[in-house]
N, C-alpha and C. Protein backbone atom coordinates (compact mmCIF):
# COMPACT_ATOMS: atom_id res chain seq x y z
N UNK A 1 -31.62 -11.04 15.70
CA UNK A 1 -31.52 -11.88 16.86
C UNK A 1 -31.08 -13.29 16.49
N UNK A 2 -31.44 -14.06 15.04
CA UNK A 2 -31.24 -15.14 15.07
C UNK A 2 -29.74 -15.43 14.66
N UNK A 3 -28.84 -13.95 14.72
CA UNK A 3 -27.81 -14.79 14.77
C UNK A 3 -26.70 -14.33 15.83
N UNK A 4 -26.87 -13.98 16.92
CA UNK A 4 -26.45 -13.75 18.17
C UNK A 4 -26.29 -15.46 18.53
N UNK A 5 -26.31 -16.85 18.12
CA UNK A 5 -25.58 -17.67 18.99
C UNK A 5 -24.43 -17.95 17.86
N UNK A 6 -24.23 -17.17 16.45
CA UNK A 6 -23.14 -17.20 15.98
C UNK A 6 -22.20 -16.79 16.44
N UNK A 7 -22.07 -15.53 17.71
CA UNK A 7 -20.99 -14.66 17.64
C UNK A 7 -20.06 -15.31 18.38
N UNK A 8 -20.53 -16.50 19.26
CA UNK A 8 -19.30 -17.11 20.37
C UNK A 8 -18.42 -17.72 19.50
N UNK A 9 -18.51 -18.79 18.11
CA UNK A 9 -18.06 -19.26 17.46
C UNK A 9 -17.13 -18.09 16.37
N UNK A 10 -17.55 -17.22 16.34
CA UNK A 10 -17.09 -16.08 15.42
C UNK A 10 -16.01 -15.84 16.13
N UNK A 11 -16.42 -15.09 17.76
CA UNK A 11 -15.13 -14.94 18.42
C UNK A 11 -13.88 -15.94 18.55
N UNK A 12 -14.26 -16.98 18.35
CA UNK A 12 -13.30 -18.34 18.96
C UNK A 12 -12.47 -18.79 17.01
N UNK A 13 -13.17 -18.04 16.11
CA UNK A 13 -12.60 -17.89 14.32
C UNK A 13 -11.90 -17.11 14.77
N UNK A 14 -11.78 -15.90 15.00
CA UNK A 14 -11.02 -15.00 15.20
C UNK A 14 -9.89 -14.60 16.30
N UNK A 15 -10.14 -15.29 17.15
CA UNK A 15 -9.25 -15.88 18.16
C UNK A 15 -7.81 -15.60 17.73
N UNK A 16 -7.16 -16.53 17.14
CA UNK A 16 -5.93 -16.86 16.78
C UNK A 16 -5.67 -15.47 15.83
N UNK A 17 -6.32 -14.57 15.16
CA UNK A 17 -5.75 -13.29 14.35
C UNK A 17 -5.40 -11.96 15.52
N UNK A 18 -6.20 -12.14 16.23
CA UNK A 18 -6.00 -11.13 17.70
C UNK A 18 -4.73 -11.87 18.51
N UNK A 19 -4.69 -12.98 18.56
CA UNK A 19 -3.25 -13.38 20.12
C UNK A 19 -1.91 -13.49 18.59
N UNK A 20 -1.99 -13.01 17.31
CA UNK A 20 -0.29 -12.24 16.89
C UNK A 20 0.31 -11.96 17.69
N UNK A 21 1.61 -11.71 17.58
CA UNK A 21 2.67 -11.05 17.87
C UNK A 21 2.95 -10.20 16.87
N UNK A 22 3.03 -8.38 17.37
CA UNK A 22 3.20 -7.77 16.36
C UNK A 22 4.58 -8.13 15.91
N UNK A 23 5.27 -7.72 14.80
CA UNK A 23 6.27 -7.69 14.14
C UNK A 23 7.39 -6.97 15.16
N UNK A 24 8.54 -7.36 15.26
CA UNK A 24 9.50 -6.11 15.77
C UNK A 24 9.72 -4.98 15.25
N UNK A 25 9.09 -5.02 14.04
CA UNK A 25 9.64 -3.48 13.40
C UNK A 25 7.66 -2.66 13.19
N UNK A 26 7.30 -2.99 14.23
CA UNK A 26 5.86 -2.31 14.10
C UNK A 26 5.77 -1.00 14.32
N UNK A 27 6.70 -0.65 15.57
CA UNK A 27 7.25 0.70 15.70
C UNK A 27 6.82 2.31 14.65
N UNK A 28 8.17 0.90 13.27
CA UNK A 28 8.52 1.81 12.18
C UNK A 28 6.84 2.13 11.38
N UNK A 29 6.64 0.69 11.29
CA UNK A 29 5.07 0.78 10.46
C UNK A 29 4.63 2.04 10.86
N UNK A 30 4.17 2.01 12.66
CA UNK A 30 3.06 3.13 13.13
C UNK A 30 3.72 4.05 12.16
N UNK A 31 5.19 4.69 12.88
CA UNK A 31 5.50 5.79 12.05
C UNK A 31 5.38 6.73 11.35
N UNK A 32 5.39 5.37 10.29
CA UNK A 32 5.38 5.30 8.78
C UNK A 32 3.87 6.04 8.32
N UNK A 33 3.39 5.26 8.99
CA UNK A 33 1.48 5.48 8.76
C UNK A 33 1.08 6.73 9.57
N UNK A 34 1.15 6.87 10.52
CA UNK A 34 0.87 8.24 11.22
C UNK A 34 1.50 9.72 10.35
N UNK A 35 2.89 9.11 9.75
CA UNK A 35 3.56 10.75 9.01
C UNK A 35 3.91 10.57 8.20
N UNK A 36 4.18 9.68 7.38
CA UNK A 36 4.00 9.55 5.41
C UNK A 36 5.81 9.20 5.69
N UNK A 37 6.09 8.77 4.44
CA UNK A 37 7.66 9.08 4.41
C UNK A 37 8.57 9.31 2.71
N UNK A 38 9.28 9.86 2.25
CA UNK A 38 10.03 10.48 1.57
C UNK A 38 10.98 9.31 1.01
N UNK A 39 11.06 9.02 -0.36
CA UNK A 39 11.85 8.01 -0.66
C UNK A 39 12.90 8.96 -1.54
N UNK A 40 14.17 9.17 -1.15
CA UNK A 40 14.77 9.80 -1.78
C UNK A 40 16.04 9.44 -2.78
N UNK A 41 15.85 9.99 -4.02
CA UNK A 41 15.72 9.10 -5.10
C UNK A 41 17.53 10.40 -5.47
N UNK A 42 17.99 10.04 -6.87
CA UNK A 42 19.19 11.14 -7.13
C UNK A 42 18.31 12.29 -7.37
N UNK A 43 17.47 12.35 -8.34
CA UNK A 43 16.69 13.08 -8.76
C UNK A 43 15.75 13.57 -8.72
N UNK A 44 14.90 13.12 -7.22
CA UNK A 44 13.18 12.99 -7.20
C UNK A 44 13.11 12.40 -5.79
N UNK A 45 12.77 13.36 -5.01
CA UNK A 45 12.02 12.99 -3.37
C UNK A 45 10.47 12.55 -4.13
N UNK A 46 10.11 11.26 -3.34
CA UNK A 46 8.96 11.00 -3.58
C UNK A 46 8.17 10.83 -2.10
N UNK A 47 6.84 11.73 -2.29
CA UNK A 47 6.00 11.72 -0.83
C UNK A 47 5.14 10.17 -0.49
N UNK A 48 5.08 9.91 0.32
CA UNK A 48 4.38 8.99 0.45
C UNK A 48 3.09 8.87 1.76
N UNK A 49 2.20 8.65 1.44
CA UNK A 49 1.19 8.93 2.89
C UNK A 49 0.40 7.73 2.90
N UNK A 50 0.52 7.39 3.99
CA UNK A 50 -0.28 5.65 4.18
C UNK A 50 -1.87 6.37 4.82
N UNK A 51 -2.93 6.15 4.38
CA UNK A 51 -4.41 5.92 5.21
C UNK A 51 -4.41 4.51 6.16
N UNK A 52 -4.76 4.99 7.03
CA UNK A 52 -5.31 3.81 7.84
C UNK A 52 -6.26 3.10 7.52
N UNK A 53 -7.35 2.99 5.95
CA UNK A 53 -8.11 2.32 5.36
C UNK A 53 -7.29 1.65 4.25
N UNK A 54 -5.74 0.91 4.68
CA UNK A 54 -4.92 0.75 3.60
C UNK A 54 -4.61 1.20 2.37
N UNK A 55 -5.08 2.44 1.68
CA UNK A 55 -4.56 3.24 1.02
C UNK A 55 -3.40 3.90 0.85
N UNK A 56 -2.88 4.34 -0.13
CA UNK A 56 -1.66 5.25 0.12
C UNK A 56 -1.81 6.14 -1.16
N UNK A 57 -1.41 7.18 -1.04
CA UNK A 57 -0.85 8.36 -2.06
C UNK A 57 0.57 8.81 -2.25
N UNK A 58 0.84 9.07 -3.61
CA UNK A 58 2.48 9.51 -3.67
C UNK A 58 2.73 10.47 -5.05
N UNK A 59 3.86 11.05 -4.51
CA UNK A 59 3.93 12.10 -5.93
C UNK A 59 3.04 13.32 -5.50
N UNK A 60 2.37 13.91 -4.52
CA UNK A 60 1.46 14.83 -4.30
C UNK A 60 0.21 14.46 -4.73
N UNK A 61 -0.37 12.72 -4.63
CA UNK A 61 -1.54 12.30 -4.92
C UNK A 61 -1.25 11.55 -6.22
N UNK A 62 -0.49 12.17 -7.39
CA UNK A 62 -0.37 11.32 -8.68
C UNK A 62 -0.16 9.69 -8.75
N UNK A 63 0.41 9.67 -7.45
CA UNK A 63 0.58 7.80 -7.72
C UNK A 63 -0.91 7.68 -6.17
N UNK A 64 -1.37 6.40 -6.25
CA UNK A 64 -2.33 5.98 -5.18
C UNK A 64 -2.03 4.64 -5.65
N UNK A 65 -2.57 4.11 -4.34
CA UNK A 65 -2.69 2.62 -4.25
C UNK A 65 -3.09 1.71 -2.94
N UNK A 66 -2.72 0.16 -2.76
CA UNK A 66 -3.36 -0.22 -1.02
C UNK A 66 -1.90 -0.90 -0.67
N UNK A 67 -2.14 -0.58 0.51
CA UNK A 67 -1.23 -1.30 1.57
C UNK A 67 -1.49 -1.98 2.27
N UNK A 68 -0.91 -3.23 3.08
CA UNK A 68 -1.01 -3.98 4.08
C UNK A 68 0.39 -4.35 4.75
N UNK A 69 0.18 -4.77 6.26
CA UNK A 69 1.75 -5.48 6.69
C UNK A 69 1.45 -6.92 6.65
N UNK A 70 2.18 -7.76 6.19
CA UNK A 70 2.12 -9.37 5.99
C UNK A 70 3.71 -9.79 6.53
N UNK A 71 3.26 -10.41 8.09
CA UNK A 71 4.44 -10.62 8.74
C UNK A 71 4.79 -9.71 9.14
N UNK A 72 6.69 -9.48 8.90
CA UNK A 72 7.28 -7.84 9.79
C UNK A 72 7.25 -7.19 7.91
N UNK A 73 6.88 -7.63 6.79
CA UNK A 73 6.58 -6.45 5.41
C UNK A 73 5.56 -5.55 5.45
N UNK A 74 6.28 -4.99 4.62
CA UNK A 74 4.71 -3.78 4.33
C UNK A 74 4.37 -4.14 2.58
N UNK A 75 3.63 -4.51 2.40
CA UNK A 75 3.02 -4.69 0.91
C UNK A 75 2.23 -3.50 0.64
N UNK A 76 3.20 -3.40 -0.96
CA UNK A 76 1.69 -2.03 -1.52
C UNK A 76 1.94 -2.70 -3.12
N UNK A 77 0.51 -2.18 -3.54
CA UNK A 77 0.35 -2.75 -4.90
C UNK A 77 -0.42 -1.19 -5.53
N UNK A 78 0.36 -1.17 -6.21
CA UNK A 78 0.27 0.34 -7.57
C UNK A 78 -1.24 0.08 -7.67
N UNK A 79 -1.91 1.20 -7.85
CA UNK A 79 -3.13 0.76 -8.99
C UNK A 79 -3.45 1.24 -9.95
N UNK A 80 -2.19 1.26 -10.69
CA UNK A 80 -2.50 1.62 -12.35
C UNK A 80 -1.29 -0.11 -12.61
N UNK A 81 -0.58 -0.06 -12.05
CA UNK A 81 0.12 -1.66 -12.66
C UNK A 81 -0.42 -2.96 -11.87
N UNK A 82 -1.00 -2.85 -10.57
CA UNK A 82 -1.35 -4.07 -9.95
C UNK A 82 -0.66 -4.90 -9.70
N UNK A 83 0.55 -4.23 -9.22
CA UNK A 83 2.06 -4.86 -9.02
C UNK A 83 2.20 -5.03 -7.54
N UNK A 84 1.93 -6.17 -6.79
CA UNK A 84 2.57 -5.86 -5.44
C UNK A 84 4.35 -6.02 -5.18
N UNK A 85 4.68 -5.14 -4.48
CA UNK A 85 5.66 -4.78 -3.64
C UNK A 85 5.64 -5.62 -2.14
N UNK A 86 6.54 -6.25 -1.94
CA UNK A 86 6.63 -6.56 -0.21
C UNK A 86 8.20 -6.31 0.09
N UNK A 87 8.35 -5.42 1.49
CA UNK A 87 9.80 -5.20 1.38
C UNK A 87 9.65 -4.96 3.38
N UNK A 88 10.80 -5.50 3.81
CA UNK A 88 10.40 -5.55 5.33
C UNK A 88 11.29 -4.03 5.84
N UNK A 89 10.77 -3.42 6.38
CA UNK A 89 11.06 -2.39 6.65
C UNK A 89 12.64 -2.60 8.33
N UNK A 90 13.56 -1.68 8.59
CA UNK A 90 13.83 -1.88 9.97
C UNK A 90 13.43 -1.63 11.03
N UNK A 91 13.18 -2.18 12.23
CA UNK A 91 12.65 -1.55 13.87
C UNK A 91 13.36 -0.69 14.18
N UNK A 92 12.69 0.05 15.04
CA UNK A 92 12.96 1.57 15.86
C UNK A 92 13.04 2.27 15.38
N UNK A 93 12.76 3.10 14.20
CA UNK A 93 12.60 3.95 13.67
C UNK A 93 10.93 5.04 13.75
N UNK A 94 11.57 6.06 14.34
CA UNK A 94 10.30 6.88 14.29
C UNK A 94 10.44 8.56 13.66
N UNK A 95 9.74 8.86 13.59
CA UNK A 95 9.32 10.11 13.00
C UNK A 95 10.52 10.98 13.08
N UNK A 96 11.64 11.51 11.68
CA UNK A 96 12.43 12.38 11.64
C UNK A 96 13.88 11.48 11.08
N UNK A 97 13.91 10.54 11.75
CA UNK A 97 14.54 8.92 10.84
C UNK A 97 15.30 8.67 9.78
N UNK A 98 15.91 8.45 9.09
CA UNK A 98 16.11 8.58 7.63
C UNK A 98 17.15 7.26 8.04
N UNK A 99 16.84 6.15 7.11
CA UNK A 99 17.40 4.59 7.08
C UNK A 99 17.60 4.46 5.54
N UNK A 100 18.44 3.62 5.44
CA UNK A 100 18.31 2.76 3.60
C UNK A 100 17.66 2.18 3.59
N UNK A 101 16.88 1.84 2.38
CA UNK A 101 16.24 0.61 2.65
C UNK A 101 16.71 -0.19 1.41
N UNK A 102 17.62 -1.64 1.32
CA UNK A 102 18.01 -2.25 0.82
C UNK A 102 16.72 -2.85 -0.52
N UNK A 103 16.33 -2.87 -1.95
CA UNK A 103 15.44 -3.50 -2.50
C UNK A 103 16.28 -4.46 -3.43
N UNK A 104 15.88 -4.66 -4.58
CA UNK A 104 16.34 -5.53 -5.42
C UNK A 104 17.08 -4.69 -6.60
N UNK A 105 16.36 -3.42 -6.44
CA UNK A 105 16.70 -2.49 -7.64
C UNK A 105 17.97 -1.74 -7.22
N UNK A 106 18.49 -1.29 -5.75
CA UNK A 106 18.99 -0.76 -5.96
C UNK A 106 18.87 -0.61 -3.88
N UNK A 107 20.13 0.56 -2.90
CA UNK A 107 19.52 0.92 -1.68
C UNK A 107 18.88 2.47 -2.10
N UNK A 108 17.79 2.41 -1.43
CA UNK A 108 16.85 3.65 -1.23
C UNK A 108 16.98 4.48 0.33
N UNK A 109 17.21 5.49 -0.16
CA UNK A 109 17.21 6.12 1.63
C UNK A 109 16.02 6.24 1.55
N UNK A 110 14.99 6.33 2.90
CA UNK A 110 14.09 6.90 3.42
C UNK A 110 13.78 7.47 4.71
N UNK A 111 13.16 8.96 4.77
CA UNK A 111 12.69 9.61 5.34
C UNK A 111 11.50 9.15 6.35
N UNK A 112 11.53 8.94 7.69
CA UNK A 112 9.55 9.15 7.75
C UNK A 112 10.04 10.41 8.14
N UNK A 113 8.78 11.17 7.89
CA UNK A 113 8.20 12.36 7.97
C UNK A 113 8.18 12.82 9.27
C-alpha cells in the first residue's frame, strides 16, 4: 500500500515512452517477429526466429542471441561474440517477402517466413 501514491508519478515517467511514433517500417518488424526470416547467403540459408522476450535463434537453434528495435533498426547482439548489429530494415513488407537488405559487408536477400 505504501507505494500506491508512487504510481501517478510512475505513469507521468513513462508517459513520453508510450506517446512514440512507431517506426514506418514496424510493419516489417511485426513480420519479422511473428514468422522468423531466412537470410540467404551463396551457400547457406540461414533461419532466423525472433521471441517476443527479445531473443532470437538461428542456424536451427546453433546461433541464439537478444534483439531490440532502436528507432526504425532492429539490433541483435550474438551471444557468444557480444557484438551488436543495428541495421534498419524496409516498410511494407510482410510474410512471404523476400527484399535485399543492403549491410556494410555486402547486399543480403531476405526472406520473412
Amino acid at each position: 500500500m505504501r507505494f500506491l501514491p508512487l504510481l501517478p508519478l510512475a505513469a507521468l515517467i513513462a508517459a513520453p515512452a508510450f506517446a512514440q511514433t512507431p517506426p514506418a517500417n514496424a510493419d516489417t518488424y511485426k513480420a519479422m517477429i511473428e514468422h522468423g526470416i531466412v537470410l540467404v547467403l551463396p551457400d547457406l540459408e540461414i533461419d532466423v526466429h525472433f521471441a517476443a522476450d527479445g531473443t532470437f535463434t538461428a542456424l536451427g537453434g546453433a546461433g541464439t542471441g537478444t534483439w531490440k528495435i532502436t528507432g526504425d533498426q532492429l539490433c541483435t547482439t550474438d551471444s557468444q561474440t557480444r557484438v551488436e548489429t543495428c541495421q534498419a530494415y524496409p516498410a511494407g513488407k510482410k510474410s512471404g517477402d523476400t527484399f535485399d537488405l543492403v549491410t556494410p559487408q555486402g547486399t543480403v536477400p531476405v526472406r520473412i517466413l
